[in-house]
Protein backbone atom coordinates (compact mmCIF):
# COMPACT_ATOMS: atom_id res chain seq x y z
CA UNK A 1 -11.10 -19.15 -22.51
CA UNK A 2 -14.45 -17.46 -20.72
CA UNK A 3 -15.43 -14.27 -21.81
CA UNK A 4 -15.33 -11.38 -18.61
CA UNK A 5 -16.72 -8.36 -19.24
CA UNK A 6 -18.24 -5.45 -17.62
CA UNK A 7 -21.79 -7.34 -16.89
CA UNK A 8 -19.41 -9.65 -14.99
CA UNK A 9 -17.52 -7.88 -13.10
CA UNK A 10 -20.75 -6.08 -11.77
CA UNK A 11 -21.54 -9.80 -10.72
CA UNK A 12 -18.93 -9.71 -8.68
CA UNK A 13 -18.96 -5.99 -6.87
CA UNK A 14 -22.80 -6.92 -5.98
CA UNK A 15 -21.67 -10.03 -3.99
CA UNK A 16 -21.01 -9.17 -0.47
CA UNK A 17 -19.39 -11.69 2.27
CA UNK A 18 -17.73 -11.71 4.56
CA UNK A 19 -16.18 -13.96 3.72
CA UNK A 20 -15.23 -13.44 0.23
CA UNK A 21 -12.51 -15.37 -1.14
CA UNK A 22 -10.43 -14.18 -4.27
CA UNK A 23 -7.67 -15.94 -5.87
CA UNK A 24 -5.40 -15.02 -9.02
CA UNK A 25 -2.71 -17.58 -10.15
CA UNK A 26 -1.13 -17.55 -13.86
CA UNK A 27 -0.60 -21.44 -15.64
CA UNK A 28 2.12 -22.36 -17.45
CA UNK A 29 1.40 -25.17 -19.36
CA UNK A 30 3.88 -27.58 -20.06
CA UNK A 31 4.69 -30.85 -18.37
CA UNK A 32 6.95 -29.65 -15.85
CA UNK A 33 5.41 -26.51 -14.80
CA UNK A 34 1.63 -27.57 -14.76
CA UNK A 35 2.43 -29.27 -11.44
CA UNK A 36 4.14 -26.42 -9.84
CA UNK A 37 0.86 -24.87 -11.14
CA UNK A 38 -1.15 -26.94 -8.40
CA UNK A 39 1.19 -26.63 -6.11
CA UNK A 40 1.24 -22.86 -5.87
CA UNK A 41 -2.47 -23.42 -6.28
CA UNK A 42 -2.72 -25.63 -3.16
CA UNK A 43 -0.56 -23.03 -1.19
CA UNK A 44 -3.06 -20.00 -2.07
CA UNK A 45 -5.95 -22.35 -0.87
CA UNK A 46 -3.75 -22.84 2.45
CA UNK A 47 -3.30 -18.83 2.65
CA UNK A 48 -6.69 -18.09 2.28
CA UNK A 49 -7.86 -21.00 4.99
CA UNK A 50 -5.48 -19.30 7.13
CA UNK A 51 -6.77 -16.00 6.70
CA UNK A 52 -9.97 -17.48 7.10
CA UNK A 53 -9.59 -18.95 10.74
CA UNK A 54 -7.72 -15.76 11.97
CA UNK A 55 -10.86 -14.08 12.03
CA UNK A 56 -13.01 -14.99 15.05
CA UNK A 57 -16.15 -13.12 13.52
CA UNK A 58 -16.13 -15.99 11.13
CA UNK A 59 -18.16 -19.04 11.80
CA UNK A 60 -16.30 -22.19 10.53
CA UNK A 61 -19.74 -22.98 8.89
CA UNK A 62 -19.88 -20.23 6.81
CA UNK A 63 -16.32 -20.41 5.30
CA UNK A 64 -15.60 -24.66 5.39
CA UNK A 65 -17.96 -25.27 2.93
CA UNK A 66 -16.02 -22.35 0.48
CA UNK A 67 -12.36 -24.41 1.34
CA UNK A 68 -13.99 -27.49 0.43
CA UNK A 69 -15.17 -26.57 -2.79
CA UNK A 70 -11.41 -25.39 -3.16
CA UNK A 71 -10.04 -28.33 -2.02
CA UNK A 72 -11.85 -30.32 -4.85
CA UNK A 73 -10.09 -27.94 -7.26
CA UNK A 74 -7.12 -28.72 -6.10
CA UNK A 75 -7.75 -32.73 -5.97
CA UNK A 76 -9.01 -32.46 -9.68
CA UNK A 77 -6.62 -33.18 -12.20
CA UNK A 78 -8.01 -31.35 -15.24
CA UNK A 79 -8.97 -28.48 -13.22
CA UNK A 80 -6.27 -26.26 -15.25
CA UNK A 81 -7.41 -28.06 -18.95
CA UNK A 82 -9.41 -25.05 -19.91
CA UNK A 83 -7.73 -22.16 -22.00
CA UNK A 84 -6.08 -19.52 -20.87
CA UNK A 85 -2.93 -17.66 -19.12
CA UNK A 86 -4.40 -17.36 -15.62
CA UNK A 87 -7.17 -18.11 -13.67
CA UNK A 88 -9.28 -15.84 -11.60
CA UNK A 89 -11.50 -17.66 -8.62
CA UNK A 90 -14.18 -16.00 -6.42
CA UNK A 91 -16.26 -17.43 -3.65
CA UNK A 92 -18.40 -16.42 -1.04
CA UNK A 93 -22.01 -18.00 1.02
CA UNK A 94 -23.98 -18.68 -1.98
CA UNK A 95 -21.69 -17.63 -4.63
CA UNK A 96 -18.90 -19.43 -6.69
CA UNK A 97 -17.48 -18.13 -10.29
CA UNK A 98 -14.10 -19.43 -12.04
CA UNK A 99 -12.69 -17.65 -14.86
CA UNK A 100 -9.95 -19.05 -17.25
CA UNK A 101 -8.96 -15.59 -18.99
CA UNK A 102 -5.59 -14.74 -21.43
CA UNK A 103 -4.06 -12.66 -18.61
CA UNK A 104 -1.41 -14.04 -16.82
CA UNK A 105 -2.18 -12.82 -13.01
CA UNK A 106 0.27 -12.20 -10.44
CA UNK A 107 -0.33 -14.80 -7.90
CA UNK A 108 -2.87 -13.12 -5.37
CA UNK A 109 -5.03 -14.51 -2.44
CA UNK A 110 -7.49 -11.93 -0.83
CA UNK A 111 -10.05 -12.66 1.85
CA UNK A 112 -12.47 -9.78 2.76
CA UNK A 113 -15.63 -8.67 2.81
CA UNK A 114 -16.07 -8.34 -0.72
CA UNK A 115 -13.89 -9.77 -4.21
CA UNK A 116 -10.54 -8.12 -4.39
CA UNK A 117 -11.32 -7.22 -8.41
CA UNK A 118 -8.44 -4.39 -9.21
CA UNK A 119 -6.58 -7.33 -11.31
CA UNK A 120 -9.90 -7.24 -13.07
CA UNK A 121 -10.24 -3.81 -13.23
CA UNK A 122 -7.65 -2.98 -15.37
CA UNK A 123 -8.94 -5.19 -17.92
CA UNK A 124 -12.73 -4.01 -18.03
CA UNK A 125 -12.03 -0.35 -17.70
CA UNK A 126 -12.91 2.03 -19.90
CA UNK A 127 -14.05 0.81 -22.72
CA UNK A 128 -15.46 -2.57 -21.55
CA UNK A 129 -16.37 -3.41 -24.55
CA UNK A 130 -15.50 -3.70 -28.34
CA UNK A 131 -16.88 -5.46 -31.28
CA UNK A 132 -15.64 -7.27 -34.27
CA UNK A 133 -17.59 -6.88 -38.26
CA UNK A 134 -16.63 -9.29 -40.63
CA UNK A 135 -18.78 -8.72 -44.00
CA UNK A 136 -18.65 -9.88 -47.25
CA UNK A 137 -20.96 -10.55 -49.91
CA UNK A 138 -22.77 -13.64 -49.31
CA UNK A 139 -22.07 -13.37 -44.79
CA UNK A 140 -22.37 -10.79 -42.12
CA UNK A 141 -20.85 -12.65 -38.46
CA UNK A 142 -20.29 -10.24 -35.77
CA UNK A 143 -18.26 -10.59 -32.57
CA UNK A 144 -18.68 -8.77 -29.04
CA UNK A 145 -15.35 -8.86 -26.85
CA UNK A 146 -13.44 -7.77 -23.82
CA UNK A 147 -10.06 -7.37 -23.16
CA UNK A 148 -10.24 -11.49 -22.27
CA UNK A 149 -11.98 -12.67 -25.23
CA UNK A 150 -14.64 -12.71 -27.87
CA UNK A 151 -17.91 -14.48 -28.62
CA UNK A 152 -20.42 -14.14 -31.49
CA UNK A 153 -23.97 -12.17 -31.31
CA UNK A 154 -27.09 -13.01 -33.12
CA UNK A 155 -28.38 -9.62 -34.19
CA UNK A 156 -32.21 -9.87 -35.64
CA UNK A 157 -33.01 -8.48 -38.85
CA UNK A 158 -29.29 -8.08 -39.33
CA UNK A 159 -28.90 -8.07 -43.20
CA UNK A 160 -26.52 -11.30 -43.83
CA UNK A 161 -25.44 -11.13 -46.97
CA UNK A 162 -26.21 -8.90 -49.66
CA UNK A 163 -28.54 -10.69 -52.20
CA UNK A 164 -31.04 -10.49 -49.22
CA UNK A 165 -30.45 -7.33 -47.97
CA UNK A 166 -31.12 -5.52 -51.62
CA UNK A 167 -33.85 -8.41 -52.69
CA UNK A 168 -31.84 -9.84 -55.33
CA UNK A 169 -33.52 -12.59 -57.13
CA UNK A 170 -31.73 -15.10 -59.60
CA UNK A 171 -33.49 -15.43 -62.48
CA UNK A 172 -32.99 -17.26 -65.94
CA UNK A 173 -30.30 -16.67 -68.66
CA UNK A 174 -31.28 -13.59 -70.84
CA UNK A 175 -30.03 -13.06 -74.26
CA UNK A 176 -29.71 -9.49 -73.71
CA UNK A 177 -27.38 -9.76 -71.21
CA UNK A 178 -24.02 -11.32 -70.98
CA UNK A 179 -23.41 -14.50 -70.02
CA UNK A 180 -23.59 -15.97 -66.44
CA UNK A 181 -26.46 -15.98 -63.49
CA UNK A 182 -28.91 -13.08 -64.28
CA UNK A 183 -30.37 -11.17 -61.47
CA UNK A 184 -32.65 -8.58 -60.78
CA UNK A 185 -32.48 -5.79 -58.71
CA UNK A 186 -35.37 -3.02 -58.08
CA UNK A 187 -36.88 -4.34 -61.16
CA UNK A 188 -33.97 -3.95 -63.70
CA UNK A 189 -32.83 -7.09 -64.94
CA UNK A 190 -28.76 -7.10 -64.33
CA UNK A 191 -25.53 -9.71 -65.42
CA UNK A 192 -22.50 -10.65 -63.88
CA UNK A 193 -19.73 -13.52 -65.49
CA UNK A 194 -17.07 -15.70 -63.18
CA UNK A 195 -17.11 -17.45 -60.41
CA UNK A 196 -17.34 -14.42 -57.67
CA UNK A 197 -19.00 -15.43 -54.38
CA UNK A 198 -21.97 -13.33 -56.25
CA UNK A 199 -22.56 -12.13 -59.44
CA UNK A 200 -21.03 -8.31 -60.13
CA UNK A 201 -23.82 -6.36 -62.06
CA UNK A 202 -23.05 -5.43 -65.48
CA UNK A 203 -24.85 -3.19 -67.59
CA UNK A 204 -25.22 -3.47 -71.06
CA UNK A 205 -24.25 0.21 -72.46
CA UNK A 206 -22.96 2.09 -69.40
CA UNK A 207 -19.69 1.67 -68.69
CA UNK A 208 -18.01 -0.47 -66.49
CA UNK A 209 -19.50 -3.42 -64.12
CA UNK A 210 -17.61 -2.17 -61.52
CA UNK A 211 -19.33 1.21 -60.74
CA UNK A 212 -22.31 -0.61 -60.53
CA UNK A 213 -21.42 -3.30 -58.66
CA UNK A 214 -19.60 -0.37 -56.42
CA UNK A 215 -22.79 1.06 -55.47
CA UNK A 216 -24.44 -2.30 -54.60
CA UNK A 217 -21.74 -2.96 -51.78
CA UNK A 218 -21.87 0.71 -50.63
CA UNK A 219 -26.30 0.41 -50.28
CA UNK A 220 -25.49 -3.13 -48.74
CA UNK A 221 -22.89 -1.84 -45.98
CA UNK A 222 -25.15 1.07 -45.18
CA UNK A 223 -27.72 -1.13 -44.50
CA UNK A 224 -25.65 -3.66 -42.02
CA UNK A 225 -24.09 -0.34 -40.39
CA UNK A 226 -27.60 0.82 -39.55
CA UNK A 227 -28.40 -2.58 -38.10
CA UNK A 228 -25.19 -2.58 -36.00
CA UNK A 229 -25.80 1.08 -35.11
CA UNK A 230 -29.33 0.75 -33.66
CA UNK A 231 -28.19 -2.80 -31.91
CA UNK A 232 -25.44 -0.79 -30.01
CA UNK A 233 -27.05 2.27 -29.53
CA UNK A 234 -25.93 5.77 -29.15
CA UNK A 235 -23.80 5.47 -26.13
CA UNK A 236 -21.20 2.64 -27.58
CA UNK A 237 -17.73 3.70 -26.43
CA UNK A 238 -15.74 0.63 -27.20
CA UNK A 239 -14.24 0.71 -30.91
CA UNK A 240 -16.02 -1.46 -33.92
CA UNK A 241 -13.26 -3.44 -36.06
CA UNK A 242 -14.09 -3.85 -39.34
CA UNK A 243 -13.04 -7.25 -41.04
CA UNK A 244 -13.42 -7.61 -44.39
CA UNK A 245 -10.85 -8.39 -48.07
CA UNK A 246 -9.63 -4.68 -48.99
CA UNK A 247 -11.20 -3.51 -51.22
CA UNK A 248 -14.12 -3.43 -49.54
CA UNK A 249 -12.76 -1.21 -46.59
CA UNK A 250 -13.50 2.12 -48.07
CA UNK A 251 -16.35 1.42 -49.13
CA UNK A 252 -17.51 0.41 -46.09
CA UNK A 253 -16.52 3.33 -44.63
CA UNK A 254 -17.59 5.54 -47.10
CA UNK A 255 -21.09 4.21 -46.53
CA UNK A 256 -21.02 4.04 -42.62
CA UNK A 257 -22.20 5.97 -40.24
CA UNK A 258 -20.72 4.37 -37.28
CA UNK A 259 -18.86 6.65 -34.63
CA UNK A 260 -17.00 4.44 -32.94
CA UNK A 261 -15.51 2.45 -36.33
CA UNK A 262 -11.73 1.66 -35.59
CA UNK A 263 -8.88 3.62 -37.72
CA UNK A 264 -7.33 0.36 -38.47
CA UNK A 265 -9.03 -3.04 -39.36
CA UNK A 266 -8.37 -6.74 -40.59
CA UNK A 267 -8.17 -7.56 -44.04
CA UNK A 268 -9.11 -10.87 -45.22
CA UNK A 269 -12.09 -13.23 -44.86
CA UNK A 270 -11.87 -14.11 -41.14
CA UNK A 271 -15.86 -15.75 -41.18
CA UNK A 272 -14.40 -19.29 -41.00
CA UNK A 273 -11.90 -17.81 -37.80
CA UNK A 274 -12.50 -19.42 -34.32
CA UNK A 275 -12.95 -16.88 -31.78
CA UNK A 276 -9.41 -17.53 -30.58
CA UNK A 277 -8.01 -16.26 -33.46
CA UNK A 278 -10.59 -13.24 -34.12
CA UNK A 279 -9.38 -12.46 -30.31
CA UNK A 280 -5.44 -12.71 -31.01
CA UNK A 281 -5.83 -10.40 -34.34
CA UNK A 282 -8.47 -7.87 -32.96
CA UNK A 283 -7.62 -6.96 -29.14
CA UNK A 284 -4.44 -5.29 -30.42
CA UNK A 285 -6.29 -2.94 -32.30
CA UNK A 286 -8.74 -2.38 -29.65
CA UNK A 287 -6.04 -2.16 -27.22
CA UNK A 288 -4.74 0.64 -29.51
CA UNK A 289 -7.82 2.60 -29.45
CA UNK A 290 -7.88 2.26 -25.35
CA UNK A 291 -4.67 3.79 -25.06
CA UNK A 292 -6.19 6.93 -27.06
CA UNK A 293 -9.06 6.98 -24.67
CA UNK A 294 -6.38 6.80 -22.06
CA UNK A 295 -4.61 9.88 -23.53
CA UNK A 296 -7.85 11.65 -24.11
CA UNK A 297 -8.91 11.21 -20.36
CA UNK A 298 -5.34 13.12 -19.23
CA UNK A 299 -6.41 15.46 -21.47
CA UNK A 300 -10.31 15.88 -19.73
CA UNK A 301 -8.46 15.93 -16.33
CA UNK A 302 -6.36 18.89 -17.07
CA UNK A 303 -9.00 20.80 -18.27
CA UNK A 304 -11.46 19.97 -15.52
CA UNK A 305 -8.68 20.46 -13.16
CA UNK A 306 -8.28 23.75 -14.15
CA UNK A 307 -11.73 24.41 -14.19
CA UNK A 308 -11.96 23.20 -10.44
CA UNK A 309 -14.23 20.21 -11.64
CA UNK A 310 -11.66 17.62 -10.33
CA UNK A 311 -11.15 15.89 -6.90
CA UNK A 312 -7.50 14.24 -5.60
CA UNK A 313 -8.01 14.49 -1.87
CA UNK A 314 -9.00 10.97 -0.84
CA UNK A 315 -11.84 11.33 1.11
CA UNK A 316 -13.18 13.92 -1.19
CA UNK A 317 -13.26 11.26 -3.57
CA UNK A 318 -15.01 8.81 -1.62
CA UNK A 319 -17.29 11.46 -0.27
CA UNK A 320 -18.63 12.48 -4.18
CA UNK A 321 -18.44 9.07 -5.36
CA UNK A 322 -21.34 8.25 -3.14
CA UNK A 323 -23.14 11.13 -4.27
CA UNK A 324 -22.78 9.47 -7.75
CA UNK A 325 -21.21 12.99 -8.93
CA UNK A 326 -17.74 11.18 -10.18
CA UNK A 327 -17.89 11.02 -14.36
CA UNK A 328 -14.17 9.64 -14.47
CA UNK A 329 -11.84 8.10 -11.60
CA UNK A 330 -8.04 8.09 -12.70
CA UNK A 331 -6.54 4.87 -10.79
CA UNK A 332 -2.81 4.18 -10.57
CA UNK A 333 -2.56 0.64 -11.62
CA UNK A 334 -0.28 -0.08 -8.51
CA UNK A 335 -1.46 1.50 -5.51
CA UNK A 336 -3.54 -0.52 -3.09
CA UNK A 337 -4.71 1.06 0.29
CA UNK A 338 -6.74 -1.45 2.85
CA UNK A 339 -9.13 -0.50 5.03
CA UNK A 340 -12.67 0.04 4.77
CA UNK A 341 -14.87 1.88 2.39
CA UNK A 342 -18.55 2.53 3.72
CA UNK A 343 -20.45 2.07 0.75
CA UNK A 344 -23.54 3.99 2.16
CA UNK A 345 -21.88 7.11 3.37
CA UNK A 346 -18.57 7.13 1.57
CA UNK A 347 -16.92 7.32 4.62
CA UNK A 348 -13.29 6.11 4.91
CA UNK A 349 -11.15 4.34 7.55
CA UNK A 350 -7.75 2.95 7.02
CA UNK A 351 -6.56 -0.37 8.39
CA UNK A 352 -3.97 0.54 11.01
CA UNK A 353 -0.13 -0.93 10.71
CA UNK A 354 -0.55 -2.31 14.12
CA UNK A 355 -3.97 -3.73 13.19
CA UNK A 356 -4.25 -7.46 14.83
CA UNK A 357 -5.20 -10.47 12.68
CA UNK A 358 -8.52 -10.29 12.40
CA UNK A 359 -8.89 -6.65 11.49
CA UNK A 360 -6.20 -7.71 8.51
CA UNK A 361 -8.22 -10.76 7.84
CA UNK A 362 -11.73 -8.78 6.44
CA UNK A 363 -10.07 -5.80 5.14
CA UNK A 364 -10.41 -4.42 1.72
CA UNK A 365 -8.58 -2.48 -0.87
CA UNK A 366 -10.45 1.03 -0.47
CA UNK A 367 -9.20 2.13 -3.94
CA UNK A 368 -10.76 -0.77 -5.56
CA UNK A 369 -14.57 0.04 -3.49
CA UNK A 370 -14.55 3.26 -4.71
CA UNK A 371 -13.90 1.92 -8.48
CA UNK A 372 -16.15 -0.26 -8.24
CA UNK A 373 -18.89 2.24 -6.52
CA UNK A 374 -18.45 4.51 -9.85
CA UNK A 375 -18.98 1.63 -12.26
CA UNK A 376 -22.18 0.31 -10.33
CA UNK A 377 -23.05 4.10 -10.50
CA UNK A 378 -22.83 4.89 -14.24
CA UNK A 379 -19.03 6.46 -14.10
CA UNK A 380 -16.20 5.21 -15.98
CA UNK A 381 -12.73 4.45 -14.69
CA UNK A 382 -9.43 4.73 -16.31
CA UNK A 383 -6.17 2.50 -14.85
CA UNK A 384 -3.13 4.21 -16.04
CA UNK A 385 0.47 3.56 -14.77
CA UNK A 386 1.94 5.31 -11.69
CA UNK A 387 4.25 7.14 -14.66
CA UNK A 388 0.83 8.29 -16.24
CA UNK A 389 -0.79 9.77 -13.37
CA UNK A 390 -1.18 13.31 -13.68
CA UNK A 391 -0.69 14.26 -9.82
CA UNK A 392 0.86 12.54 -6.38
CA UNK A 393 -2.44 11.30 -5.43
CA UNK A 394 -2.86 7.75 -6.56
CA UNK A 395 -6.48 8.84 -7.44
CA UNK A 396 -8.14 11.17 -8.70
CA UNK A 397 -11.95 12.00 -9.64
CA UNK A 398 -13.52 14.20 -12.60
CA UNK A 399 -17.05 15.46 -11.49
CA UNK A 400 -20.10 15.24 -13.54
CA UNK A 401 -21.06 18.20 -14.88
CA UNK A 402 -17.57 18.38 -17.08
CA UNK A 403 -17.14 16.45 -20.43
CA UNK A 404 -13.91 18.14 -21.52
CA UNK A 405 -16.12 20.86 -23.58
């Protein structure tokens, strides 16, 4: 699978055509289906070069050389090999990007003057992003993902395991201390027995091992947590899962001081996991903690509603969006509306039902413009089902200024 995120979907919303091209198709995999697969593919590729030659503002040389990189696709066999549920294809003059993502898209073929992204937008909305923390004693491996997938990071100076991070160094056996790899820590010459992945400290004289060993984890975690903290920064909305065996959850938490730390984590040692499978067990959770955002932005809008801080009427919306005064846009998941969206003044025309080929042919969903507009202007956007949607309008802006204080 690729990994789409917010810094790719910006990617997208920066390309303008015409034309633009923009194709969704789910896969099914098995023997039988794959070819339907390419067939259905092959008749969205014959859509879109239909759409294509309706419009007589297009010059066959600027959109031929799009349908024959499209025809290729078709031609090639192992074009649907990659990973995934669905596949998500963009093209315009200069511009080409295929994603193979776990989503399984409606079958969708948009020409315009820009990327038809709201099946996209769903799936990168508020938050774009969440990460994954799998530590244990002797490794630290840390994921960033979307709602399509994971990948690791490399964070430097990171603190990857926890003889490093509290300069631990082995030593040899000491008769005053009981048997098994001596260490010291800070100066103070410590013991552990068994075969742990390293030694648990044991003091001679003062109680248990376990205390001690206790408060080595909880110095260790707070050390990684600051790492992950200042590598995020202050402003990280998406949730942090922490992976880890159990009995080193509380602990963990106990010594963090991350915000955004999920309620719910994975238990286990997950560092020898593919990123398939740290995807499959983590995106539920994060999923989880999206749907509380979700709730929590019904919340803001009722109070900014009521505190007149809130826009439904369409062109209003458009209008302040461009003004860059929208904090939150509330989109119902369902509702399209084509047209045009002037980018520069926020102005708003809709396509007419009597509008002739050509006028259908380079038109654009005006709900997603405006989305985009908000993201490419620091605002967030939350998709919520037409049952969610807190008022007839299928959108609905809260205005900058109001945080839900």
């Amino acid at each position: 699978m690729d990994r789409f995120g917010r810094e790719e979907f910006r990617q997208l919303i920066e390309v303008e055509g015409p034309p633009a091209i923009s194709i969704y198709l789910p896969i099914e995999r098995t023997e039988m289906t794959l070819k339907s697969t390419r067939l259905r593919f092959r008749a969205l590729v014959d859509e879109a070069e239909k759409k294509l030659k309706a419009s007589d503002a297009l010059a066959p040389s600027l959109y031929e050389p799009l349908l024959e990189s499209l025809r290729e696709k078709v031609e090639q066999r192992t074009f649907f090999n990659n990973s995934g549920d669905g596949v998500a294809l963009f093209l315009a003059p200069g511009f080409e990007a295929v994603y193979f993502l776990p989503v399984a898209f409606e079958k969708t073929c948009v020409v315009g003057s820009t990327f038809h992204t709201r099946p996209l937008l769903e799936h990168i909305a508020a938050p774009g992003n969440y990460w994954v923390l799998a530590i244990g004693e002797k490794e630290v491996t840390f994921w960033e993902g979307t709602p399509t997938g994971v990948q690791t990071v490399e964070i430097e100076d990171l603190p990857t395991n926890l003889q490093d991070a509290l300069m631990l160094e082995f030593e040899p056996d000491d008769l005053n201390f009981q048997t098994g790899k001596n260490y010291s820590f800070g100066g103070t010459k410590v013991s552990g027995g068994g075969n742990r992945s390293l030694p648990s400290p044991v003091f001679h004289g003062q109680g248990g091992g376990r205390d001690t060993h206790k408060a080595y984890l909880r110095q260790y975690f707070s050390l990684v947590s600051q790492g992950i903290r200042d590598y995020l920064g202050s402003d990280a909305q998406g949730p942090l899962i922490l992976a880890a065996v159990d009995y080193c959850h509380p602990i963990f938490r106990e010594a963090s001081k991350l915000k955004n730390l999920a309620r719910d984590g994975i238990e286990g040692n997950v560092h020898f996991w593919n990123d398939k499978s740290i995807y499959e067990t983590a995106w539920p959770i994060a999923r989880q903690e999206i749907e509380e955002l979700r709730e929590q932005a019904l919340s803001e809008w009722e109070r900014a509603f009521g505190r007149g801080a809130a826009e439904m009427d369409l062109h209003m919306v458009g209008r302040r969006t461009i003004e860059g005064r929208v904090h939150k846009l509330l989109l119902d998941k369902d509702a399209t509306l084509w047209g045009h969206f002037d980018r520069n003044t926020g102005e708003i025309t809709l396509l007419p039902e009597d509008a002739d080929a050509e006028a259908k042919s380079l038109a654009i969903d005006v709900y997603d413009d405006i989305a985009e507009t908000v993201i490419q202007r620091g605002g967030d956007v939350v998709v919520l089902p037409s049952e969610k949607m807190p008022f007839d309008s299928p959108i609905g802006a809260i205005l900058r200024g109001f945080r839900g204080r």
